[in-house]
PDB file of N, CA and C in Angstrom:
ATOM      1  N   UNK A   1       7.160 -18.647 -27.956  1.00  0.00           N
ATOM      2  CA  UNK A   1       7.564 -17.335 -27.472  1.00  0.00           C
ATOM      3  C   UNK A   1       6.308 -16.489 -27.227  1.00  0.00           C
ATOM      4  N   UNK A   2       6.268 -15.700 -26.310  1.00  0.00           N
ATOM      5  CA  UNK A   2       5.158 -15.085 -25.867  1.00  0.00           C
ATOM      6  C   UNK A   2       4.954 -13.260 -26.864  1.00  0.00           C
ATOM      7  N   UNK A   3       4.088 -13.143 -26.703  1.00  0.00           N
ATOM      8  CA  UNK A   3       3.750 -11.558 -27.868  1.00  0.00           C
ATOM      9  C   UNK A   3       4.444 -10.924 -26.460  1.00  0.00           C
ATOM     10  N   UNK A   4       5.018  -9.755 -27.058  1.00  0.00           N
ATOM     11  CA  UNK A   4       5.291  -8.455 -26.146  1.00  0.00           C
ATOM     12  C   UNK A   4       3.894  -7.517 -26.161  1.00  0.00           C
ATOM     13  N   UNK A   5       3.636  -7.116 -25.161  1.00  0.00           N
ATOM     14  CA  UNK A   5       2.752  -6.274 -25.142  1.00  0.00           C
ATOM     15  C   UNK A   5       3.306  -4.845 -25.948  1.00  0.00           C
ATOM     16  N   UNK A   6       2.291  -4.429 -27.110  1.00  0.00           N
ATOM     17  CA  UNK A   6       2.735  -3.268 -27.876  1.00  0.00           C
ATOM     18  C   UNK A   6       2.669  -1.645 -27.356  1.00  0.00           C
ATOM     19  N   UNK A   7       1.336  -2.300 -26.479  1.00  0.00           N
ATOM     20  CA  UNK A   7       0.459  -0.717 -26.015  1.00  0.00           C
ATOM     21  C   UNK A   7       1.259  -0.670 -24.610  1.00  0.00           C
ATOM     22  N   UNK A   8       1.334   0.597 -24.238  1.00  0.00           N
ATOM     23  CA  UNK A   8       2.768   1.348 -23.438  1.00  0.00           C
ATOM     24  C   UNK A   8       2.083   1.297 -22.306  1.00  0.00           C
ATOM     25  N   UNK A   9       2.352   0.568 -21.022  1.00  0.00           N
ATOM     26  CA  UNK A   9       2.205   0.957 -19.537  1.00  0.00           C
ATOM     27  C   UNK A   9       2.933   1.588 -18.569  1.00  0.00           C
ATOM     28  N   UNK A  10       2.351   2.397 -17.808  1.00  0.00           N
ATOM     29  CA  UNK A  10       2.779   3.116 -17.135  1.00  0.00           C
ATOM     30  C   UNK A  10       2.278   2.873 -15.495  1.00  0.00           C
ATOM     31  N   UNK A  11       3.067   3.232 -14.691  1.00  0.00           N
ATOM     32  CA  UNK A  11       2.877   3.181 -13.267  1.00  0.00           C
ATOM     33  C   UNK A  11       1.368   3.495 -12.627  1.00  0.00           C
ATOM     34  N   UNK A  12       0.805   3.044 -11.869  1.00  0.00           N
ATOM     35  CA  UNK A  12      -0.232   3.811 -11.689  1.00  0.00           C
ATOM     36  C   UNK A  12      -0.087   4.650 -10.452  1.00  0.00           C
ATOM     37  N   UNK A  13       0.822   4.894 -10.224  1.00  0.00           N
ATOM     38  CA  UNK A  13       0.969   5.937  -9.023  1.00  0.00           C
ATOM     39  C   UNK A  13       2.155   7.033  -9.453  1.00  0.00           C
ATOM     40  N   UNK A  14       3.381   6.645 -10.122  1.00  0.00           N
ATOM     41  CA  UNK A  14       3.921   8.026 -10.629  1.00  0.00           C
ATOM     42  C   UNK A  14       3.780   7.081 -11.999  1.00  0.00           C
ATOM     43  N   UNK A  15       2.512   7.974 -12.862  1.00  0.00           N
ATOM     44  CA  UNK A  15       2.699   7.740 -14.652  1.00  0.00           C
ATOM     45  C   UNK A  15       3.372   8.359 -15.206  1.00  0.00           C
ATOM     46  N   UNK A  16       4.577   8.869 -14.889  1.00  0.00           N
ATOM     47  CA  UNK A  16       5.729   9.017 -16.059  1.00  0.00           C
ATOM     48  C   UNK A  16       6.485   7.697 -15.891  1.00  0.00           C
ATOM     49  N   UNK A  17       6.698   7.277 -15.271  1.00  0.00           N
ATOM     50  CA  UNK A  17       7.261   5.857 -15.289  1.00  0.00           C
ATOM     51  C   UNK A  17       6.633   4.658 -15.988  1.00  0.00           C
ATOM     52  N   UNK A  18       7.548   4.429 -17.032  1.00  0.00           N
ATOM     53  CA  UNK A  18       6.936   3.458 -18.537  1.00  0.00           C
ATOM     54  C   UNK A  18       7.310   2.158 -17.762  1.00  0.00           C
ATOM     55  N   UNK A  19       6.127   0.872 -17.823  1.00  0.00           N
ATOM     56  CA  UNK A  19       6.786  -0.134 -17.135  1.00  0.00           C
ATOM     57  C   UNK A  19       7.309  -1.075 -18.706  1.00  0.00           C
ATOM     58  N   UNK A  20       8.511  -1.263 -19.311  1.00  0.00           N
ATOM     59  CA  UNK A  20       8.700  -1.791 -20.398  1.00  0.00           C
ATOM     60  C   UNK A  20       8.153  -3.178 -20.485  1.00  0.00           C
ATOM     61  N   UNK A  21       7.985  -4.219 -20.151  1.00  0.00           N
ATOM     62  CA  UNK A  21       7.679  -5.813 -19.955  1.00  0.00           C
ATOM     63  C   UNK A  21       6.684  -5.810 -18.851  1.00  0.00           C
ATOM     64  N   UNK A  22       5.169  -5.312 -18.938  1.00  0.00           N
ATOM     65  CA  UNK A  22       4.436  -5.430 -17.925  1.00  0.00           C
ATOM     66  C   UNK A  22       4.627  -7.201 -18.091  1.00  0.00           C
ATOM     67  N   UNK A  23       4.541  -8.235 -18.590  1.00  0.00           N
ATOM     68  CA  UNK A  23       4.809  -9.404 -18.107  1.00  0.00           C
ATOM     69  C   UNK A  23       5.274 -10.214 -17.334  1.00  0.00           C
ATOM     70  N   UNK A  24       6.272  -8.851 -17.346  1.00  0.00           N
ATOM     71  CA  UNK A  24       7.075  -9.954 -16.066  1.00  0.00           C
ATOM     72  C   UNK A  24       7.364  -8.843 -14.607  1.00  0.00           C
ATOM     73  N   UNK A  25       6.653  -8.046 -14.661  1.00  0.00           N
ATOM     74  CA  UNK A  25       6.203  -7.212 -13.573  1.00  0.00           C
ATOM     75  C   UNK A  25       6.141  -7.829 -12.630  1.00  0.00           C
ATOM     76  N   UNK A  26       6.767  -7.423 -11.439  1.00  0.00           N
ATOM     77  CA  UNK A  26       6.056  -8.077  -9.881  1.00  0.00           C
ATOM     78  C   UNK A  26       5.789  -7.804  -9.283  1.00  0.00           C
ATOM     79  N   UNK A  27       5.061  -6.460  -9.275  1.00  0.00           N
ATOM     80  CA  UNK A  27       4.683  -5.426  -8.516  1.00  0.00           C
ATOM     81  C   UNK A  27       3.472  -5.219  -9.308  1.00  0.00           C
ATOM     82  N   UNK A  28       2.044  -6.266  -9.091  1.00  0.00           N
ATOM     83  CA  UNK A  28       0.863  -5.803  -9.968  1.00  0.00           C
ATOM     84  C   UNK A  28       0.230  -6.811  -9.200  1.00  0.00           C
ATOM     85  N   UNK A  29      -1.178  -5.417  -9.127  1.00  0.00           N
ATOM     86  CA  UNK A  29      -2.767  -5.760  -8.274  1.00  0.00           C
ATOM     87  C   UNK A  29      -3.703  -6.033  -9.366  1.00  0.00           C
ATOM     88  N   UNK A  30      -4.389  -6.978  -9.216  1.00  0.00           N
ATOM     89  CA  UNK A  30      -6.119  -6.968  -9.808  1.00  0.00           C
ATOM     90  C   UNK A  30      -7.083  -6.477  -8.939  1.00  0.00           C
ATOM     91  N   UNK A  31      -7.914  -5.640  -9.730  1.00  0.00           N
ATOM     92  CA  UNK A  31      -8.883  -5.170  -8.926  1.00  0.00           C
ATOM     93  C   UNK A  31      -9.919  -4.839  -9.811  1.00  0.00           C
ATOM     94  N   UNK A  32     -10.736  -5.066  -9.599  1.00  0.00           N
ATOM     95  CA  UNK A  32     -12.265  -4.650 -10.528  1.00  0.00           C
ATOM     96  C   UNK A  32     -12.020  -5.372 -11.962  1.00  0.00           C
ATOM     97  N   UNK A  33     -11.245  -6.390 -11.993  1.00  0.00           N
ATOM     98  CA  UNK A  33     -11.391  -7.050 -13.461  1.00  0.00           C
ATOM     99  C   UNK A  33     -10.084  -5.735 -14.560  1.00  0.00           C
ATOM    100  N   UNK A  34      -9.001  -5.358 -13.584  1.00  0.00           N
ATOM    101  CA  UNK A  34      -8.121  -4.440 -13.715  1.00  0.00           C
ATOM    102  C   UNK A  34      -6.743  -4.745 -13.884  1.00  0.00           C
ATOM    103  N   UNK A  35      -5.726  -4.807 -14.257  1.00  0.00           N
ATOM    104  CA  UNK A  35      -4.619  -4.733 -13.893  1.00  0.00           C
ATOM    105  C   UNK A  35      -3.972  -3.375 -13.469  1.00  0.00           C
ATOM    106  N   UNK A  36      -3.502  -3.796 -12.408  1.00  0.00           N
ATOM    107  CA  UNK A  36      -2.558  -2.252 -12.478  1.00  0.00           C
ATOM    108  C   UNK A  36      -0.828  -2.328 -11.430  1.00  0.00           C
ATOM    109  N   UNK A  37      -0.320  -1.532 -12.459  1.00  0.00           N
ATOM    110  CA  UNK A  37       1.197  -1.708 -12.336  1.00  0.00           C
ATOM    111  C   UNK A  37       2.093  -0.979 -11.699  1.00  0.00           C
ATOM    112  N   UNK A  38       2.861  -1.226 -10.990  1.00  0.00           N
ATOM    113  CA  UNK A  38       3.680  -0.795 -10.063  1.00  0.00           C
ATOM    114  C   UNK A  38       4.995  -0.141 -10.289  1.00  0.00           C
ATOM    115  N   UNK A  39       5.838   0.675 -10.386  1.00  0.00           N
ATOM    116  CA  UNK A  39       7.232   0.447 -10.576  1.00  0.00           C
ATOM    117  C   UNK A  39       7.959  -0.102  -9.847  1.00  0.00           C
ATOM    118  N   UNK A  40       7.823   0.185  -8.446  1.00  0.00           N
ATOM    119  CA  UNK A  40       8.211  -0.453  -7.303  1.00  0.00           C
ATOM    120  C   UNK A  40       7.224  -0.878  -6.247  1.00  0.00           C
ATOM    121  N   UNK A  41       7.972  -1.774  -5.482  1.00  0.00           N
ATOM    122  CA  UNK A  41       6.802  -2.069  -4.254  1.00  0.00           C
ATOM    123  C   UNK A  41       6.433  -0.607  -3.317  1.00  0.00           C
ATOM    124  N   UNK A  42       7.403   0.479  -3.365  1.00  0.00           N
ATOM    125  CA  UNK A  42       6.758   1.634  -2.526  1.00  0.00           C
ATOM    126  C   UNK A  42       5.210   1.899  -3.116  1.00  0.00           C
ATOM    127  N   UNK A  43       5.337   1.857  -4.768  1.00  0.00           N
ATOM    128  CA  UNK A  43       4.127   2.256  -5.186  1.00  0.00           C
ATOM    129  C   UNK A  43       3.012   1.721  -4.743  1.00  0.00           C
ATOM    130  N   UNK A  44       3.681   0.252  -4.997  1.00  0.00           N
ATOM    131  CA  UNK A  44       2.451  -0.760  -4.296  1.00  0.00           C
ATOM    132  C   UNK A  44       1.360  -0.263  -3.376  1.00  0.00           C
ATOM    133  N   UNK A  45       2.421   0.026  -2.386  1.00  0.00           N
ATOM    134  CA  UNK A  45       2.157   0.046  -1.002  1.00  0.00           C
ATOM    135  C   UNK A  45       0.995   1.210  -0.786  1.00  0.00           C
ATOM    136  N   UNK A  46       1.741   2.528  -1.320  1.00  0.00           N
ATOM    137  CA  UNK A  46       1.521   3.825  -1.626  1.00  0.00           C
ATOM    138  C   UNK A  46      -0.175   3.764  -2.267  1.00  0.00           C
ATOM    139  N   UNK A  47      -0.479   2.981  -3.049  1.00  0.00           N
ATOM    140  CA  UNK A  47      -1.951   2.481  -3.302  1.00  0.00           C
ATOM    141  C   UNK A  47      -2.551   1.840  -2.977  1.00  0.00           C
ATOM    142  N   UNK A  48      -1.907   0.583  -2.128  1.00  0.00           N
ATOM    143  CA  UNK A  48      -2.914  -0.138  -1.155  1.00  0.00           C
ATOM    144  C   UNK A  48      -3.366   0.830  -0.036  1.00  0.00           C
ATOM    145  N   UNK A  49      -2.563   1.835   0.691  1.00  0.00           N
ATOM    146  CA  UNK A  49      -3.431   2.725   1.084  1.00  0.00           C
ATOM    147  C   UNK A  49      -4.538   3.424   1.180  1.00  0.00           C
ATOM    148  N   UNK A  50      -4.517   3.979  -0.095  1.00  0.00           N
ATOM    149  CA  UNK A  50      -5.360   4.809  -0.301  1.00  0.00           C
ATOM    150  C   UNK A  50      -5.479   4.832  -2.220  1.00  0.00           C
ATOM    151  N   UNK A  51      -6.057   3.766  -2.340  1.00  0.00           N
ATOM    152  CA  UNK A  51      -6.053   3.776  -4.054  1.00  0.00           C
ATOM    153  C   UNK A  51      -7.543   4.579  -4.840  1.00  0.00           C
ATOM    154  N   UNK A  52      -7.877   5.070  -3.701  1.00  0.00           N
ATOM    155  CA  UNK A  52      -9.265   6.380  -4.397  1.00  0.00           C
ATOM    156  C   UNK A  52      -8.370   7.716  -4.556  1.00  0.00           C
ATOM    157  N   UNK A  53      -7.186   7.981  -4.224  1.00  0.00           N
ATOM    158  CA  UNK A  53      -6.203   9.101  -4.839  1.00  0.00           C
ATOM    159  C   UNK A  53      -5.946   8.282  -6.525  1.00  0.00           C
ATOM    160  N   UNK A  54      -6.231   7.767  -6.649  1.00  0.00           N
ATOM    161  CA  UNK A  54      -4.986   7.391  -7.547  1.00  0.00           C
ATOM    162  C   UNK A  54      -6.479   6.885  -8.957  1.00  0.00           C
ATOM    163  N   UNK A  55      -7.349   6.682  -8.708  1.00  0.00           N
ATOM    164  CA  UNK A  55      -8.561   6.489  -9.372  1.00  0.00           C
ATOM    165  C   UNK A  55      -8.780   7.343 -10.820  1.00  0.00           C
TER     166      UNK A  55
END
């Protein structure tokens, strides 16, 4: 069985949105040796744009 992640993630484009199981997330970029998490694919998108807003 796999550990649950304990420490709390949040969206990186609207952070009030808690992502509960970043594991099984499917909406997540690497970048700079980074993870970062999505709530939805709008967010995605919304930061592949322009992800120096969101920095």
């Amino acid at each position: 069985m796999k550990k649950i992640s304990k420490k709390k993630t949040y969206c990186t484009v609207c952070p009030k949105w808690e992502i509960k199981i970043p594991e099984r997330c499917s909406n997540t970029l690497k970048a700079k040796s980074k993870t970062h998490y999505f709530c939805t694919k709008r967010c995605k998108e919304r930061y592949l744009k322009a992800p120096e807003k969101f920095a």
